[in-house]
PDB file of N, CA and C in Angstrom:
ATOM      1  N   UNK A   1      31.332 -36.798   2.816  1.00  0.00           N
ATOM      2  CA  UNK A   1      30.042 -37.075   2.205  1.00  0.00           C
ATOM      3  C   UNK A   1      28.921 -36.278   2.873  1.00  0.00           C
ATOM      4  N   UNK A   2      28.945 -36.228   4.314  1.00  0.00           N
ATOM      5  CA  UNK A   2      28.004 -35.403   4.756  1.00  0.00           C
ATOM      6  C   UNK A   2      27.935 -33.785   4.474  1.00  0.00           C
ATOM      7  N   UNK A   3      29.274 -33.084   4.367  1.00  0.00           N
ATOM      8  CA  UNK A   3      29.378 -32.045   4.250  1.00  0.00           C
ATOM      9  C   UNK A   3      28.375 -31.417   2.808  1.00  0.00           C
ATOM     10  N   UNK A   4      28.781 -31.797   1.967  1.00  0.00           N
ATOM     11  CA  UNK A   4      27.731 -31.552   0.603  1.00  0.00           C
ATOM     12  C   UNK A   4      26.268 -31.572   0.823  1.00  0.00           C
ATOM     13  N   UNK A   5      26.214 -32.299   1.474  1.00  0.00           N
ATOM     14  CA  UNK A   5      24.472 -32.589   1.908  1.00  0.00           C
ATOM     15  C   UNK A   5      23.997 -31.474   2.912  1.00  0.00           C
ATOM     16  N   UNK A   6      25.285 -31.209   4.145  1.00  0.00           N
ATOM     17  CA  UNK A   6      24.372 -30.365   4.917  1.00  0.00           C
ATOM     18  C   UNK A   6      24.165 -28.470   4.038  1.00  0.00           C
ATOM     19  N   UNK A   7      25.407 -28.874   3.447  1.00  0.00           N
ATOM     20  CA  UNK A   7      25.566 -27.249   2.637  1.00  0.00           C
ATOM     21  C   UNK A   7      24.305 -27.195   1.607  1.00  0.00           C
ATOM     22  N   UNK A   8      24.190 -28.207   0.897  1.00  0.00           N
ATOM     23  CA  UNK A   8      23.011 -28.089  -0.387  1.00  0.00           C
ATOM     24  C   UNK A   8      21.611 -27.832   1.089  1.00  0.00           C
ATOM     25  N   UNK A   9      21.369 -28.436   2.046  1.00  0.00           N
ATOM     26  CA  UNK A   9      20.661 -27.840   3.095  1.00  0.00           C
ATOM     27  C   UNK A   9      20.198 -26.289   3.560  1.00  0.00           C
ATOM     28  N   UNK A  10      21.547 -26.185   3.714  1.00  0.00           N
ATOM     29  CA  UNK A  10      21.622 -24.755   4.657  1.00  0.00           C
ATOM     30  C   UNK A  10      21.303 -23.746   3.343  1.00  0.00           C
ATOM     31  N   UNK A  11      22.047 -23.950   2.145  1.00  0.00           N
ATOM     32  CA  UNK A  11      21.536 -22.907   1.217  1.00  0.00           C
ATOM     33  C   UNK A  11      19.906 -22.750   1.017  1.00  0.00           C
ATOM     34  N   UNK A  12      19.102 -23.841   0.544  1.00  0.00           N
ATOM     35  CA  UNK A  12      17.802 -24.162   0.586  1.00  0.00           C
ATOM     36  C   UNK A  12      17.391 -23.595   1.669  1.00  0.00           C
ATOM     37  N   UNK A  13      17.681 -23.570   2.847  1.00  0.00           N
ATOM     38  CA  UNK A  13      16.749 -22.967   4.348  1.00  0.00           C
ATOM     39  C   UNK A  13      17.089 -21.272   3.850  1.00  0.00           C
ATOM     40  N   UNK A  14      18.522 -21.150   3.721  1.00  0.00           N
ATOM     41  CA  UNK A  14      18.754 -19.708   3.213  1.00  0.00           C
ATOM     42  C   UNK A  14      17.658 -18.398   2.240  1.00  0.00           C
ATOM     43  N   UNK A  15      18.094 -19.333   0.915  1.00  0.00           N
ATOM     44  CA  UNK A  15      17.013 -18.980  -0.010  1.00  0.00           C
ATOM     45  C   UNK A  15      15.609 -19.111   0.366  1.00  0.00           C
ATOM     46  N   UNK A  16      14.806 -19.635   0.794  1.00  0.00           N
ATOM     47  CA  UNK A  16      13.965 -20.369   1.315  1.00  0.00           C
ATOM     48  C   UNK A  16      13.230 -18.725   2.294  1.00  0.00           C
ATOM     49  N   UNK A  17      14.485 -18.637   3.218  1.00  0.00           N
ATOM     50  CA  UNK A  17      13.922 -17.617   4.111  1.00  0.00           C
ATOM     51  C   UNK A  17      13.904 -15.952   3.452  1.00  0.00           C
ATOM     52  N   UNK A  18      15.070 -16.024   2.821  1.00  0.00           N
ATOM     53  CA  UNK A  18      15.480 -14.860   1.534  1.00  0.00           C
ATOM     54  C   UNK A  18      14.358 -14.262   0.940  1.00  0.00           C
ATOM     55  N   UNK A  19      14.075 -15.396   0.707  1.00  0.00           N
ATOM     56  CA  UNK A  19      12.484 -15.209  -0.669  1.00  0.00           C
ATOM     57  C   UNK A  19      11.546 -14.897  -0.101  1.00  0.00           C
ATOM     58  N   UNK A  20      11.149 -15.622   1.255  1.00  0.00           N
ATOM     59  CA  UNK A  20       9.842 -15.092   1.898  1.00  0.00           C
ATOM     60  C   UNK A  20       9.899 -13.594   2.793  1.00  0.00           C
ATOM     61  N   UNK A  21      11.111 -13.317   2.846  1.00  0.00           N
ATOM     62  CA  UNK A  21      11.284 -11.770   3.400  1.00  0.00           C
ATOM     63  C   UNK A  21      11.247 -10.753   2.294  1.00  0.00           C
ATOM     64  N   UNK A  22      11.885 -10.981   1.125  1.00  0.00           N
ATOM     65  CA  UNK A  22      11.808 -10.342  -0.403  1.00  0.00           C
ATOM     66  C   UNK A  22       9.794 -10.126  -0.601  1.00  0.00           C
ATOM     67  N   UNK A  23       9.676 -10.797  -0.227  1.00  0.00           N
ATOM     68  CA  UNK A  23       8.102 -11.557  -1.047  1.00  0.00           C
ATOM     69  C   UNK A  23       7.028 -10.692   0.055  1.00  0.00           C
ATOM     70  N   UNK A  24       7.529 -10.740   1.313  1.00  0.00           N
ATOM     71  CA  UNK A  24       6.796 -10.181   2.630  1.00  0.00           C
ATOM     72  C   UNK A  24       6.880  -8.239   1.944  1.00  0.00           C
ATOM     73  N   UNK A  25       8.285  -7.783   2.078  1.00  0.00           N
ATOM     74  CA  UNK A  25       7.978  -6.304   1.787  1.00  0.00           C
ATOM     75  C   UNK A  25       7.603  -6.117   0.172  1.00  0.00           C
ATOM     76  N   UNK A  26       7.833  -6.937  -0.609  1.00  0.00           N
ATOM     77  CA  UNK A  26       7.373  -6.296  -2.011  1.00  0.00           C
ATOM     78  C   UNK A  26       6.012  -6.532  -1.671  1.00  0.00           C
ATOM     79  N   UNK A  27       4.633  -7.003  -1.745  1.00  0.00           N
ATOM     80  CA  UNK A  27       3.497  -7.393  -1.418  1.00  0.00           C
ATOM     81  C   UNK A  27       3.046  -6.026  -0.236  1.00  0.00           C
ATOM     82  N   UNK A  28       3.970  -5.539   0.905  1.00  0.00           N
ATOM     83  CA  UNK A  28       3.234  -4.502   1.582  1.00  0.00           C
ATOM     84  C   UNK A  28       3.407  -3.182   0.650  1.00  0.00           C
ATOM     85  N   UNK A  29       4.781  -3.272   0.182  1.00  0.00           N
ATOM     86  CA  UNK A  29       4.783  -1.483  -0.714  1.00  0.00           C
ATOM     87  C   UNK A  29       3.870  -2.037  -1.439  1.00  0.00           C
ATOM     88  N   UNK A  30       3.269  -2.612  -2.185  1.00  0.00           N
ATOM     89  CA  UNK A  30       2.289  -2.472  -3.375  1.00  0.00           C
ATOM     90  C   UNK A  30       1.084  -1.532  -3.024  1.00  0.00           C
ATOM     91  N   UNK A  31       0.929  -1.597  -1.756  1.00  0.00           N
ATOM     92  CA  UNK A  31      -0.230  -0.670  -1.263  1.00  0.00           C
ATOM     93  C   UNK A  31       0.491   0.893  -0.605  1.00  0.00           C
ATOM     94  N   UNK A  32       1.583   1.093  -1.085  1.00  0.00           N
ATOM     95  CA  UNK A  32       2.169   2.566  -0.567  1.00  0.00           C
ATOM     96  C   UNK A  32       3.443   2.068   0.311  1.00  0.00           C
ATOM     97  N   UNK A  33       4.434   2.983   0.106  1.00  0.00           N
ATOM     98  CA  UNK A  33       5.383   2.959   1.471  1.00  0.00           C
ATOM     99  C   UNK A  33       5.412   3.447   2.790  1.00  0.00           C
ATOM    100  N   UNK A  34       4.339   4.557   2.564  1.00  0.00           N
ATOM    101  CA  UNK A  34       4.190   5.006   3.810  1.00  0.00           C
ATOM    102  C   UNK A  34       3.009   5.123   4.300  1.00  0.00           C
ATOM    103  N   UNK A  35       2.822   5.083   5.593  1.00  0.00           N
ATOM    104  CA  UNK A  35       1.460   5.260   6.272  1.00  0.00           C
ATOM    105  C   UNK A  35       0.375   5.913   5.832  1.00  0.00           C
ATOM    106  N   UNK A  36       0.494   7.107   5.429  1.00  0.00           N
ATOM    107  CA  UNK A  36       0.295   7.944   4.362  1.00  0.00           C
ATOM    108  C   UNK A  36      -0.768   7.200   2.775  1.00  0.00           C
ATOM    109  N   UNK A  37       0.134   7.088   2.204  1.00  0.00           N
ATOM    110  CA  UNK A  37      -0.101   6.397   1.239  1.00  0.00           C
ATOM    111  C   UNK A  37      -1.077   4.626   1.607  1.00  0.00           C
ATOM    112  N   UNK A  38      -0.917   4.232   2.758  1.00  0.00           N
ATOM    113  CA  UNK A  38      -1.440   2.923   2.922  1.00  0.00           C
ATOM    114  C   UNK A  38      -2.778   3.612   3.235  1.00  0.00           C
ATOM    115  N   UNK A  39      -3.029   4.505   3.917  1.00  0.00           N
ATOM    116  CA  UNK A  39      -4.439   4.965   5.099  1.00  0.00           C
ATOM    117  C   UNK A  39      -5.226   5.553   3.459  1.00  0.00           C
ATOM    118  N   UNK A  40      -4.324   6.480   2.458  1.00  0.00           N
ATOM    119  CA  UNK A  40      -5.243   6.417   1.872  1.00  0.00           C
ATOM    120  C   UNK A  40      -5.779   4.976   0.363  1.00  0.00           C
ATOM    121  N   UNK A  41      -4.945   3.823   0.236  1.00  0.00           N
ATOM    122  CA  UNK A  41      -5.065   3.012  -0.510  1.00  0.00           C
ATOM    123  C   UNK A  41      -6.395   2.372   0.372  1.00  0.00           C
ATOM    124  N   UNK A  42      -6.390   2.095   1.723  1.00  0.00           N
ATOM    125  CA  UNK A  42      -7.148   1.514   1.894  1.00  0.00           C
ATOM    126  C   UNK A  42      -8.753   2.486   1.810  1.00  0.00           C
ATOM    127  N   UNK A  43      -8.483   3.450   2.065  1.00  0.00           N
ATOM    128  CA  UNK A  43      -9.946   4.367   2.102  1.00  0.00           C
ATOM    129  C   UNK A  43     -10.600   4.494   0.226  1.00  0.00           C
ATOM    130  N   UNK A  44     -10.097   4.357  -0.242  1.00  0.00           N
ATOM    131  CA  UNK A  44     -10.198   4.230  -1.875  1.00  0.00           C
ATOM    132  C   UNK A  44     -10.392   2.857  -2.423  1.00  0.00           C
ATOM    133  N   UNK A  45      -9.838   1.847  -1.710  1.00  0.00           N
ATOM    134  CA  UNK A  45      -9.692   0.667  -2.076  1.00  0.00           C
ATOM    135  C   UNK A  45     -11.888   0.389  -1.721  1.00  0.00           C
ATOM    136  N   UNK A  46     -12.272   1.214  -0.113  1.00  0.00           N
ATOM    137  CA  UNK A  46     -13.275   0.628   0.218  1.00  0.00           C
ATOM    138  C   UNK A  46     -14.458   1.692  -0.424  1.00  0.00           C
ATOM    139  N   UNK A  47     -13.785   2.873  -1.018  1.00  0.00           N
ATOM    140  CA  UNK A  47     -15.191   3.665  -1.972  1.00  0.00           C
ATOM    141  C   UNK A  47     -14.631   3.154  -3.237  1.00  0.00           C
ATOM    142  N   UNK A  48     -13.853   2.312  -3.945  1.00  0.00           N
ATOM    143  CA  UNK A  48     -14.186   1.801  -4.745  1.00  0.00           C
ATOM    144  C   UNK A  48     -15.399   0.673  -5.040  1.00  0.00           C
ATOM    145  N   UNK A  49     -14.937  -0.064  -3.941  1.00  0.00           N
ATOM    146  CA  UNK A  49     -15.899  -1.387  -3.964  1.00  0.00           C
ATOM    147  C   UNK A  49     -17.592  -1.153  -3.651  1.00  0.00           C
ATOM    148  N   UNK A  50     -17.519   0.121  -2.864  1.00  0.00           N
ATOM    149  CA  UNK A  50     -19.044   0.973  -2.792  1.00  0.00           C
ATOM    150  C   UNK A  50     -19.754   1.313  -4.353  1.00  0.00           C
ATOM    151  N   UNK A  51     -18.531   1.885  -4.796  1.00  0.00           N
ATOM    152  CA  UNK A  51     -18.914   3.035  -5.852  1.00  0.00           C
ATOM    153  C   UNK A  51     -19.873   2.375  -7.008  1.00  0.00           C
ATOM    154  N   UNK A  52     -20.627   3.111  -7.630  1.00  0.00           N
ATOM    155  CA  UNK A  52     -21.664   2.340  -8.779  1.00  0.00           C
ATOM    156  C   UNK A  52     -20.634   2.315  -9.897  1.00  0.00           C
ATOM    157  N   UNK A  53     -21.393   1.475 -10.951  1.00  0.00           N
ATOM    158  CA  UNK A  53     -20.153   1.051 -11.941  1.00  0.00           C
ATOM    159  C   UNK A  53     -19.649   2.607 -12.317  1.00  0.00           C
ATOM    160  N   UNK A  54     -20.130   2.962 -12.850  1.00  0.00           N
ATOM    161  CA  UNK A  54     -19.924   4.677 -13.893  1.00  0.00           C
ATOM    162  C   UNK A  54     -19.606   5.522 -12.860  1.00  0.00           C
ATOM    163  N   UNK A  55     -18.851   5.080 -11.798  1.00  0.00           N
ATOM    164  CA  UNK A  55     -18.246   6.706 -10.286  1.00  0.00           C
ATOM    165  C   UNK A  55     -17.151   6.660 -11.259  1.00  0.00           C
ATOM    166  N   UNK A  56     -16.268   7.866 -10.700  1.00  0.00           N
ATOM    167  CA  UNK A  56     -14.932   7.870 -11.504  1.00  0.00           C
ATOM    168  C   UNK A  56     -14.174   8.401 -10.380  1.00  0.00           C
ATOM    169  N   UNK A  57     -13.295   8.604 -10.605  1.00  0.00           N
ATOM    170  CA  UNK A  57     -12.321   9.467  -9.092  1.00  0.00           C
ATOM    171  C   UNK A  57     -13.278  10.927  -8.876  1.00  0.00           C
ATOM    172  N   UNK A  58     -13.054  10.931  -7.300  1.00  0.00           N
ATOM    173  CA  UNK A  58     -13.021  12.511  -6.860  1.00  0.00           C
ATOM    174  C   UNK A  58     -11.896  13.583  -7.107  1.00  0.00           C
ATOM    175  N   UNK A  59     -12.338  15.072  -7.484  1.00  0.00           N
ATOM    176  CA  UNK A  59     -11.624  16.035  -8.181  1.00  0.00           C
ATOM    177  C   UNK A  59     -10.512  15.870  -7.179  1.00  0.00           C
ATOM    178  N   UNK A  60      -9.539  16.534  -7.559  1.00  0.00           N
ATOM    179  CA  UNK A  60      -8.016  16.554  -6.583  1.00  0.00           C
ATOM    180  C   UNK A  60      -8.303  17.465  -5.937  1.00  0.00           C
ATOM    181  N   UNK A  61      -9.329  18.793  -5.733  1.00  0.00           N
ATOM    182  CA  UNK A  61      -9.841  19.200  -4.278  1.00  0.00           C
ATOM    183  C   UNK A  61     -10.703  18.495  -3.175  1.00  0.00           C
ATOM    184  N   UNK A  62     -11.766  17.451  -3.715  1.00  0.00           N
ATOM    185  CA  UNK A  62     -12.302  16.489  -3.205  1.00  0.00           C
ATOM    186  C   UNK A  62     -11.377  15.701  -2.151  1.00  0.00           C
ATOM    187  N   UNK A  63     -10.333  15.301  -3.192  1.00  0.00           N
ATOM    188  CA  UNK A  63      -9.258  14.497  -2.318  1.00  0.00           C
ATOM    189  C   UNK A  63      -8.282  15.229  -1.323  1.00  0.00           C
ATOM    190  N   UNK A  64      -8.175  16.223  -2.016  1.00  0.00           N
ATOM    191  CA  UNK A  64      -7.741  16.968  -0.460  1.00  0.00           C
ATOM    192  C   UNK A  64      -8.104  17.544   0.896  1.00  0.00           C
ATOM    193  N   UNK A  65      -9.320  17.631   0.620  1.00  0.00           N
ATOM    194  CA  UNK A  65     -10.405  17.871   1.742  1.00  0.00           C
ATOM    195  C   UNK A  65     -10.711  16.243   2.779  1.00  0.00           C
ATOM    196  N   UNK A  66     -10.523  15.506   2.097  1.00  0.00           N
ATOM    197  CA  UNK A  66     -10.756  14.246   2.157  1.00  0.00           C
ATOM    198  C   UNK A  66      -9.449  13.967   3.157  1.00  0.00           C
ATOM    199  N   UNK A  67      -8.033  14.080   2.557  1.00  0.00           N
ATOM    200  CA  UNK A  67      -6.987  14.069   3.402  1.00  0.00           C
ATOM    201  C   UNK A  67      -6.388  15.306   4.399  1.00  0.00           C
ATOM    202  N   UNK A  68      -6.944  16.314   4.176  1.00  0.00           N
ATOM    203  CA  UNK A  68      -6.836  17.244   5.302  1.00  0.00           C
ATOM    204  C   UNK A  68      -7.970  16.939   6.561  1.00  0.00           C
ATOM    205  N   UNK A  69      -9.124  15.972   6.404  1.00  0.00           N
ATOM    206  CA  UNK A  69      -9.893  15.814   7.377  1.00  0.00           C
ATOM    207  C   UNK A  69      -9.367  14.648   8.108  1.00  0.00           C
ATOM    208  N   UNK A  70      -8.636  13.684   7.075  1.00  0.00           N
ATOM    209  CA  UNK A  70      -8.129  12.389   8.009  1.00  0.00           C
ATOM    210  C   UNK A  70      -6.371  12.558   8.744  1.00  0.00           C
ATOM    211  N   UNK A  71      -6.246  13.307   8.181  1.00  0.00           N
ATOM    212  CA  UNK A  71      -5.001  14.215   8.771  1.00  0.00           C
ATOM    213  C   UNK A  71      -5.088  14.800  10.191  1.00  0.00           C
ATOM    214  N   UNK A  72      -6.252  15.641  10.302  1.00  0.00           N
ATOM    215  CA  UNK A  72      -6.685  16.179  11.531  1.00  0.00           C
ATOM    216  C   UNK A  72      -6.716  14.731  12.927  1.00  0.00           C
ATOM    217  N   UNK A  73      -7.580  13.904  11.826  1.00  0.00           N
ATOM    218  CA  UNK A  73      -7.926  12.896  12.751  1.00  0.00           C
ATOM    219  C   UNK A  73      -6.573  11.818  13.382  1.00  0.00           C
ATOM    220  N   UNK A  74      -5.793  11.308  12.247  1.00  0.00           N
ATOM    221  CA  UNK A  74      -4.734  10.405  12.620  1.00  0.00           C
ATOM    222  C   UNK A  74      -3.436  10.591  12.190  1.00  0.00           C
ATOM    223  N   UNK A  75      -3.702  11.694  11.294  1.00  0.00           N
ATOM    224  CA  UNK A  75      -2.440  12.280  10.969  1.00  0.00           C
ATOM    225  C   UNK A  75      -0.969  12.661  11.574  1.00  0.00           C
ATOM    226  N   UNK A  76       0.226  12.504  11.107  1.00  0.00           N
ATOM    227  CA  UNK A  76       0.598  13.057  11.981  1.00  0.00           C
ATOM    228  C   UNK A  76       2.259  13.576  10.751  1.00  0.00           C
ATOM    229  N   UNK A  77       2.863  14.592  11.601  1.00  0.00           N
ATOM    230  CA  UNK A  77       4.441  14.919  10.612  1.00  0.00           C
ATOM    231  C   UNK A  77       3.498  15.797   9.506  1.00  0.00           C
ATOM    232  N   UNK A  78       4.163  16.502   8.407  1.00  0.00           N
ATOM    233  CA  UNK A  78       4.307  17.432   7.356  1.00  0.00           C
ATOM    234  C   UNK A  78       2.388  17.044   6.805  1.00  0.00           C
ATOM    235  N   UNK A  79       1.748  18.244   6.411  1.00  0.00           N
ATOM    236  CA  UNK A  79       0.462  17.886   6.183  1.00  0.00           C
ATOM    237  C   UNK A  79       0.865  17.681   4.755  1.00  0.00           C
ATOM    238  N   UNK A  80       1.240  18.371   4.102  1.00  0.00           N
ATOM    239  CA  UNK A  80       1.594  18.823   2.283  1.00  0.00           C
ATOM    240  C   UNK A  80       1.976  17.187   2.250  1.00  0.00           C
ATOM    241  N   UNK A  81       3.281  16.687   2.912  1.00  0.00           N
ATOM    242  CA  UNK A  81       3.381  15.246   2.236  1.00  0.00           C
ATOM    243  C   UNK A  81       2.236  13.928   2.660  1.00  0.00           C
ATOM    244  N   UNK A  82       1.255  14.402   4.098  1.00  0.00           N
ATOM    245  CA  UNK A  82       0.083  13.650   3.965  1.00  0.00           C
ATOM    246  C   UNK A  82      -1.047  13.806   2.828  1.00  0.00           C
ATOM    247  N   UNK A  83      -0.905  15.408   2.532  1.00  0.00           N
ATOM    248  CA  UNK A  83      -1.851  15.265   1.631  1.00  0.00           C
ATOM    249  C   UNK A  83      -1.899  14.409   0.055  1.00  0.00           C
ATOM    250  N   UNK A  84      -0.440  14.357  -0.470  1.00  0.00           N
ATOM    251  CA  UNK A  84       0.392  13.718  -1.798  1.00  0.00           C
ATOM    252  C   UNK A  84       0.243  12.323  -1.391  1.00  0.00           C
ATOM    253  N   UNK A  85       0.184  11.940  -0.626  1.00  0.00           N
ATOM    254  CA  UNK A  85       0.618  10.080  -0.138  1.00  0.00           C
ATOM    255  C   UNK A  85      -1.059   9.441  -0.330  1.00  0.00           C
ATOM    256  N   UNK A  86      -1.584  10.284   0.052  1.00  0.00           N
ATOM    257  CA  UNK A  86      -3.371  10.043   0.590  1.00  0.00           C
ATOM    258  C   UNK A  86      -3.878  10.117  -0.702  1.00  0.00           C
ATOM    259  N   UNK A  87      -3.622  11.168  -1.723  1.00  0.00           N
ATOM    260  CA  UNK A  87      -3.835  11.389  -2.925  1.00  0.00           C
ATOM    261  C   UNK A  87      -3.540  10.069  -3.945  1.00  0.00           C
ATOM    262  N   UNK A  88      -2.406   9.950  -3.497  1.00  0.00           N
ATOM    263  CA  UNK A  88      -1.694   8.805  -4.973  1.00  0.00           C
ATOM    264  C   UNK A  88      -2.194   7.149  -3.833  1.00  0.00           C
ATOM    265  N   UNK A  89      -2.377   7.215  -2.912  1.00  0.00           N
ATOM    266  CA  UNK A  89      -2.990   6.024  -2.267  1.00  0.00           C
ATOM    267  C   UNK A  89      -4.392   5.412  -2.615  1.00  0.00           C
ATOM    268  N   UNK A  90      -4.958   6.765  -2.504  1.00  0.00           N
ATOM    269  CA  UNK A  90      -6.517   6.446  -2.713  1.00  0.00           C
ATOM    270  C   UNK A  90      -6.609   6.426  -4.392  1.00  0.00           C
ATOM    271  N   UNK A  91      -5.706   6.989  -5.432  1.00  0.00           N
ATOM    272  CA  UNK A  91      -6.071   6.420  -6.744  1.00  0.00           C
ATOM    273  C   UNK A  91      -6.146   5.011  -6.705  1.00  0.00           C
ATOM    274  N   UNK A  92      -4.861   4.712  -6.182  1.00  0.00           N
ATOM    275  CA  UNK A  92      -4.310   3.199  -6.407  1.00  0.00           C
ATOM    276  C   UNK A  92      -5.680   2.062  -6.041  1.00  0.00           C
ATOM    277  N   UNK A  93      -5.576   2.758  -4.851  1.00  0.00           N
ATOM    278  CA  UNK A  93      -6.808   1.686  -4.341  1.00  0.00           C
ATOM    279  C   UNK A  93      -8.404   1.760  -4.719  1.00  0.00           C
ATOM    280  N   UNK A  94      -8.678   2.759  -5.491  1.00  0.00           N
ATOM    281  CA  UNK A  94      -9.563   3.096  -6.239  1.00  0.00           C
ATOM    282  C   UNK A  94     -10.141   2.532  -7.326  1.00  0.00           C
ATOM    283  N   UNK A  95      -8.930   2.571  -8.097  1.00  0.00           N
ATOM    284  CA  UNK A  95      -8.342   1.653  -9.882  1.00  0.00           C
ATOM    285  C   UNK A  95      -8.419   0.081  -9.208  1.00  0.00           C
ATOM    286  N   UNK A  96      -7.979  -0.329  -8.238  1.00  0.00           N
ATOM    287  CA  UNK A  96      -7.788  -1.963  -8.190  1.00  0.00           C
ATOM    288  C   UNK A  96      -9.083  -2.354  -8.031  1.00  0.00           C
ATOM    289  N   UNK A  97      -9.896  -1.600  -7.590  1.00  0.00           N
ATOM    290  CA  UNK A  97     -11.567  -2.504  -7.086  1.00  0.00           C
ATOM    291  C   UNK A  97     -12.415  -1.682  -8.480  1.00  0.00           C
ATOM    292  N   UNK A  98     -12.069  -0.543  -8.720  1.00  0.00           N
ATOM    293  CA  UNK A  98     -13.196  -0.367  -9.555  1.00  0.00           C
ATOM    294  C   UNK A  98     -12.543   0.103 -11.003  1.00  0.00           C
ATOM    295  N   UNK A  99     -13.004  -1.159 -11.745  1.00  0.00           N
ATOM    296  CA  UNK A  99     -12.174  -1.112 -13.090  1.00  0.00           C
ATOM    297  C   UNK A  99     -13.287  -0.290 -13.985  1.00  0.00           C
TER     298      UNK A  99
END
C-alpha cells in the first residue's frame, strides 16, 4: 500500500523539478542564446523604452557601429558573429518595448 503512494510522490517531485528546469532555459533563450545576442536584446530592449512613439530601428550600419563599439568594449571571440548576435538581439528587444 505504501509503495503506490511513495511512487505517485517521487514522480510529482520529478515532473515538478523537470518543468521548472524546461521553464528556467526556455524563458532565458527568449532573449538570445548567446551573450552576444543577450548584450544586444538588452541594449535595444532599453532604446526602445527611450525611443518616441514614431523611432523605428537604426539602419544595419547604425547597428553595426553600435556593435563594433560594444565589441571593443566587452566583446570577446569572432567580431563578424558579435556583430550578427548584437544585430538580431537588439531587433528583438527593440520590437518587445516599442510596438
Amino acid at each position: 500500500m505504501k509503495r503506490p503512494i511513495l511512487f505517485i510522490v517521487l514522480v510529482v517531485i520529478v515532473v515538478t523539478l523537470v518543468s521548472g528546469v524546461t521553464s528556467f532555459y526556455t524563458h532565458r533563450s527568449a532573449h538570445g542564446r548567446s551573450s552576444d545576442e543577450r548584450a544586444g536584446y538588452a541594449v535595444g530592449e532599453k532604446m526602445g523604452e527611450q525611443a518616441p512613439p514614431d523611432a523605428k530601428l537604426p539602419y544595419p550600419a547604425e547597428l553595426n557601429m553600435m556593435a563594433q563599439r560594444l565589441f571593443k568594449e566587452q566583446g570577446s571571440g569572432n567580431q563578424g558573429d558579435w556583430d550578427l548576435g548584437f544585430e538580431n538581439g537588439y531587433e528583438a528587444g527593440f520590437k518587445k518595448t516599442h510596438k
